[in-house]
N, C-alpha and C. Protein backbone atom coordinates (compact mmCIF):
# COMPACT_ATOMS: atom_id res chain seq x y z
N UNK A 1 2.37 20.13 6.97
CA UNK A 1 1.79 19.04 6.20
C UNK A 1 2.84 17.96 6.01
N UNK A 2 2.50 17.03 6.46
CA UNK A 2 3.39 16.10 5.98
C UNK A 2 3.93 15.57 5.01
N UNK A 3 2.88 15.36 3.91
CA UNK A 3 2.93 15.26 2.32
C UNK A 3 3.61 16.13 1.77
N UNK A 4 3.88 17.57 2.43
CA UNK A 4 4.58 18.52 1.57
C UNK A 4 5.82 18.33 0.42
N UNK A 5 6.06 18.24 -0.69
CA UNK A 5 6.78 17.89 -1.49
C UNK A 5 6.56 16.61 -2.30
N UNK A 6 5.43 16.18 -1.66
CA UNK A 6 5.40 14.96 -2.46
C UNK A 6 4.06 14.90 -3.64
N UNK A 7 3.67 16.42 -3.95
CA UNK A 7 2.25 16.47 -4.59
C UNK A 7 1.21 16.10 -3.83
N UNK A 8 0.31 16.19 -2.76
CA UNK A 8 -0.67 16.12 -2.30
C UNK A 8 -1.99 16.08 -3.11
N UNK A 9 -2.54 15.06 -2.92
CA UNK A 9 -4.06 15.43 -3.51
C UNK A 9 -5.03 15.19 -2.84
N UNK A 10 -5.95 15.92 -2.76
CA UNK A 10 -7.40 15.52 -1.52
C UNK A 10 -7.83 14.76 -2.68
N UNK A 11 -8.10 13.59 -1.47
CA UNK A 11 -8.96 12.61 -2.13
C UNK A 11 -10.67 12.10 -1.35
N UNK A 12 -10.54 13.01 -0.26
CA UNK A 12 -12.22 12.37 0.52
C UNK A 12 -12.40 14.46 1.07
N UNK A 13 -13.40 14.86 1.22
CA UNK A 13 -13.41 15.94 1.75
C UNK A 13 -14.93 15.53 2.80
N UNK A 14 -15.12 16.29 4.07
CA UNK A 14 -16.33 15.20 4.57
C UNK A 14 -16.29 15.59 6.38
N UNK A 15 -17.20 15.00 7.14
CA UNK A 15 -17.13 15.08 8.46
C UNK A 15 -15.80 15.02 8.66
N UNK A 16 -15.19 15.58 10.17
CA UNK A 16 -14.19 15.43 11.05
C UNK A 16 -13.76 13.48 11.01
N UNK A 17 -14.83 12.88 11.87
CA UNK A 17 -14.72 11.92 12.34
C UNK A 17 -14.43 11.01 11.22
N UNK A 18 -15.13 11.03 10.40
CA UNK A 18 -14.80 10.39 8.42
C UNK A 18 -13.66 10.28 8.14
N UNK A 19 -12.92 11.85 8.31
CA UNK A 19 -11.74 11.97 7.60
C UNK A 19 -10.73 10.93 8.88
N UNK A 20 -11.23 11.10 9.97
CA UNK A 20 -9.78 10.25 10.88
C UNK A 20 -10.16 8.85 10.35
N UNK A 21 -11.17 7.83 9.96
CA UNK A 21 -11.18 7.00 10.18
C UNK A 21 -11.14 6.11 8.83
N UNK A 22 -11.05 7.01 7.54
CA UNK A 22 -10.06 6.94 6.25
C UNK A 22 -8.77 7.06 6.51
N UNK A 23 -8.69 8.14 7.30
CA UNK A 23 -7.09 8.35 6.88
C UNK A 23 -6.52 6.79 7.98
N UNK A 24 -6.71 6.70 8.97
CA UNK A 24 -6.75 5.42 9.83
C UNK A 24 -6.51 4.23 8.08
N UNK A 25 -7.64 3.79 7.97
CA UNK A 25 -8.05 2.84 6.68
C UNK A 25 -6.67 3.16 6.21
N UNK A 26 -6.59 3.98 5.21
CA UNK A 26 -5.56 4.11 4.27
C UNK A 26 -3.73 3.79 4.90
N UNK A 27 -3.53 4.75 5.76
CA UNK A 27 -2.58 4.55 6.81
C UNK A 27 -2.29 2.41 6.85
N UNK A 28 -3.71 2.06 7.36
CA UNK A 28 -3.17 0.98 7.84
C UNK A 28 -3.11 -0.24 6.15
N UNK A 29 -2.96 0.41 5.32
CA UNK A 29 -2.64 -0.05 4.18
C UNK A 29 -0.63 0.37 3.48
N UNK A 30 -0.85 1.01 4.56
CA UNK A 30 0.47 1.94 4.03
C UNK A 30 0.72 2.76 3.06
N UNK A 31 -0.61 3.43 3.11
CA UNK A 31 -0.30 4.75 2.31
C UNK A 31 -0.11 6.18 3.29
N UNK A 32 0.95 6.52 3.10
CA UNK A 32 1.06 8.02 4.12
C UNK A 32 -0.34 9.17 3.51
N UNK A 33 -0.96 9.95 4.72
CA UNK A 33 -1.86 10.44 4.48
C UNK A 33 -1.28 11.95 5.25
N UNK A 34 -2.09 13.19 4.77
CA UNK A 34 -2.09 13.59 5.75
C UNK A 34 -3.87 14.58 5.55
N UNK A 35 -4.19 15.12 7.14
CA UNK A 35 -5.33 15.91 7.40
C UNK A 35 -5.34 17.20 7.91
N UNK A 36 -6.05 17.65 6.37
CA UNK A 36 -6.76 19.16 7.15
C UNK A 36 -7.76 19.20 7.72
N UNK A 37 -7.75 19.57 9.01
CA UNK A 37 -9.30 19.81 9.31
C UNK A 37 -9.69 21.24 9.40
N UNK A 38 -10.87 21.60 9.10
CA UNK A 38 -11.87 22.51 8.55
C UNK A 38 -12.38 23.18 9.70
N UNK A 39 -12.27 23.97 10.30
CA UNK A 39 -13.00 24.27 11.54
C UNK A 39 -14.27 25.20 11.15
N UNK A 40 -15.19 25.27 12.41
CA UNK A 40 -16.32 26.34 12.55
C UNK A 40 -16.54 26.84 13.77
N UNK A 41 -16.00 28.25 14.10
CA UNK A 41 -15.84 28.71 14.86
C UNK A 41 -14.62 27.77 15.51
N UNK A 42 -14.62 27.58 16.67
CA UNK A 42 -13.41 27.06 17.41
C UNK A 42 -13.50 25.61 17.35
N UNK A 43 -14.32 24.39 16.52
CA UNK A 43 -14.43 23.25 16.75
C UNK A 43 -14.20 23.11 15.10
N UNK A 44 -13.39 21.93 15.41
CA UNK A 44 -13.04 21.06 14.17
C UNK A 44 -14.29 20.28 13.62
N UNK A 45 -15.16 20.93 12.34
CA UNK A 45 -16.17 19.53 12.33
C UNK A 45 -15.91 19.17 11.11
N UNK A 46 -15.07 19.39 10.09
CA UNK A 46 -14.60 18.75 8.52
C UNK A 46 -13.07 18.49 8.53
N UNK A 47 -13.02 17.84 7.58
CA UNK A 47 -11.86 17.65 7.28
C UNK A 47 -11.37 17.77 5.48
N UNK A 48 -10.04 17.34 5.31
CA UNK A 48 -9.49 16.87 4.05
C UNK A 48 -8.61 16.13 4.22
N UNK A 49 -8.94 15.00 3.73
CA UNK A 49 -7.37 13.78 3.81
C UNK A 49 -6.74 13.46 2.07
N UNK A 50 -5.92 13.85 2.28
CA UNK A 50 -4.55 14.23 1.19
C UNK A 50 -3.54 12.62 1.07
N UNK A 51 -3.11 12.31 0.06
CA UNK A 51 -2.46 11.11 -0.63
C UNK A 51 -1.68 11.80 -1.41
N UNK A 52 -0.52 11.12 -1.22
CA UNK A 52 0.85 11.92 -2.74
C UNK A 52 0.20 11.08 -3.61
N UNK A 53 0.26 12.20 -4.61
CA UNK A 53 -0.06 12.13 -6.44
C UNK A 53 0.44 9.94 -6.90
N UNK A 54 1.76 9.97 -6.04
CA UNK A 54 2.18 8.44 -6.30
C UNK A 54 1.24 7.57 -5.36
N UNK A 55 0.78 7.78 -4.88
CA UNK A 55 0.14 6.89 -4.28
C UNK A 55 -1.61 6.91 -4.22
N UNK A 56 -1.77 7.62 -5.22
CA UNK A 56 -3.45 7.70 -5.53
C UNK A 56 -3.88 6.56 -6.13
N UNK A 57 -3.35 6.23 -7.44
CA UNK A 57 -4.11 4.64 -7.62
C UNK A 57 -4.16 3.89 -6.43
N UNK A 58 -3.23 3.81 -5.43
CA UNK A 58 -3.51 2.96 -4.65
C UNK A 58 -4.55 2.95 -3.75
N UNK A 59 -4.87 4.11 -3.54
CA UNK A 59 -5.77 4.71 -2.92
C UNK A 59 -7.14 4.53 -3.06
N UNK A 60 -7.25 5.13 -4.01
CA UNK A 60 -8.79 5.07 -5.05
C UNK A 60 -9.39 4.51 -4.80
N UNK A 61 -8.84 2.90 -4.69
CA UNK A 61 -10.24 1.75 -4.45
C UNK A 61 -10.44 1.58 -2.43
N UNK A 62 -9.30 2.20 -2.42
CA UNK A 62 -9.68 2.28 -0.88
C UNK A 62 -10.97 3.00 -0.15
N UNK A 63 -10.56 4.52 -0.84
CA UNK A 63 -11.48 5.60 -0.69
C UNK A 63 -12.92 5.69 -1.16
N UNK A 64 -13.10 4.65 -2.12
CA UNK A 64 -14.40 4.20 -2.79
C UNK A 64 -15.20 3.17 -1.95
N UNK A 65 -14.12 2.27 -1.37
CA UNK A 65 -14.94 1.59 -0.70
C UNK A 65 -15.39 2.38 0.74
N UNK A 66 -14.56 2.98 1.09
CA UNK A 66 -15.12 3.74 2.31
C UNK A 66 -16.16 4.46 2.25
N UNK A 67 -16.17 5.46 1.33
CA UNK A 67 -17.13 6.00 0.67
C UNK A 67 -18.60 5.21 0.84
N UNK A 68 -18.43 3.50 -0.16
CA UNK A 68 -19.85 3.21 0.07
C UNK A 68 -20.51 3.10 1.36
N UNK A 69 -19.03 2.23 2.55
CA UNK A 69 -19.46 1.42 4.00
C UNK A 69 -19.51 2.21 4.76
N UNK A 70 -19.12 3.62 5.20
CA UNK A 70 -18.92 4.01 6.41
C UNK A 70 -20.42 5.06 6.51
N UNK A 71 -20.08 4.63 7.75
CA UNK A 71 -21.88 5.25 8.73
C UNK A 71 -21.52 6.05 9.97
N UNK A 72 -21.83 6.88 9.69
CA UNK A 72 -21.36 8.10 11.13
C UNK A 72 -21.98 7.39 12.34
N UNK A 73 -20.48 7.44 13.41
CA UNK A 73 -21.65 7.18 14.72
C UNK A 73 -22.46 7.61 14.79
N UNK A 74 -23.52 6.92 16.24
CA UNK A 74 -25.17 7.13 16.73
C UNK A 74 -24.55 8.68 17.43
């Protein structure tokens, strides 16, 4: 984990494809992220994307807005 030591907190839990394209979002804000993904059987289809504890306010309004806009591909 990359975050390791720095307090991790999941902040989106959700599809595979969701979690890359928050953590993407957040990333390109400059917040370090990192992802668990969730498997079933041998395919990755969830995830968890994690923010250090210091960098959650910053976060928050990020993850909210993603939350409302994002639409799984067709």
């Amino acid at each position: 984990m990359k975050l390791e030591g720095r307090d991790p907190v999941a902040v989106f839990i959700g599809e595979h494809t969701a979690c890359i394209q928050l953590q993407l979002t957040l990333e390109g804000h400059g917040i370090r992220t990192d992802l668990e993904t969730l498997f079933a059987g041998d395919y990755g289809v969830g995830g968890r994307v994690y923010v250090s504890r210091a960098d959650l306010q910053r976060a928050a309004p990020l993850v909210e807005d993603f939350k409302r806009g994002w639409k799984a591909p067709p």
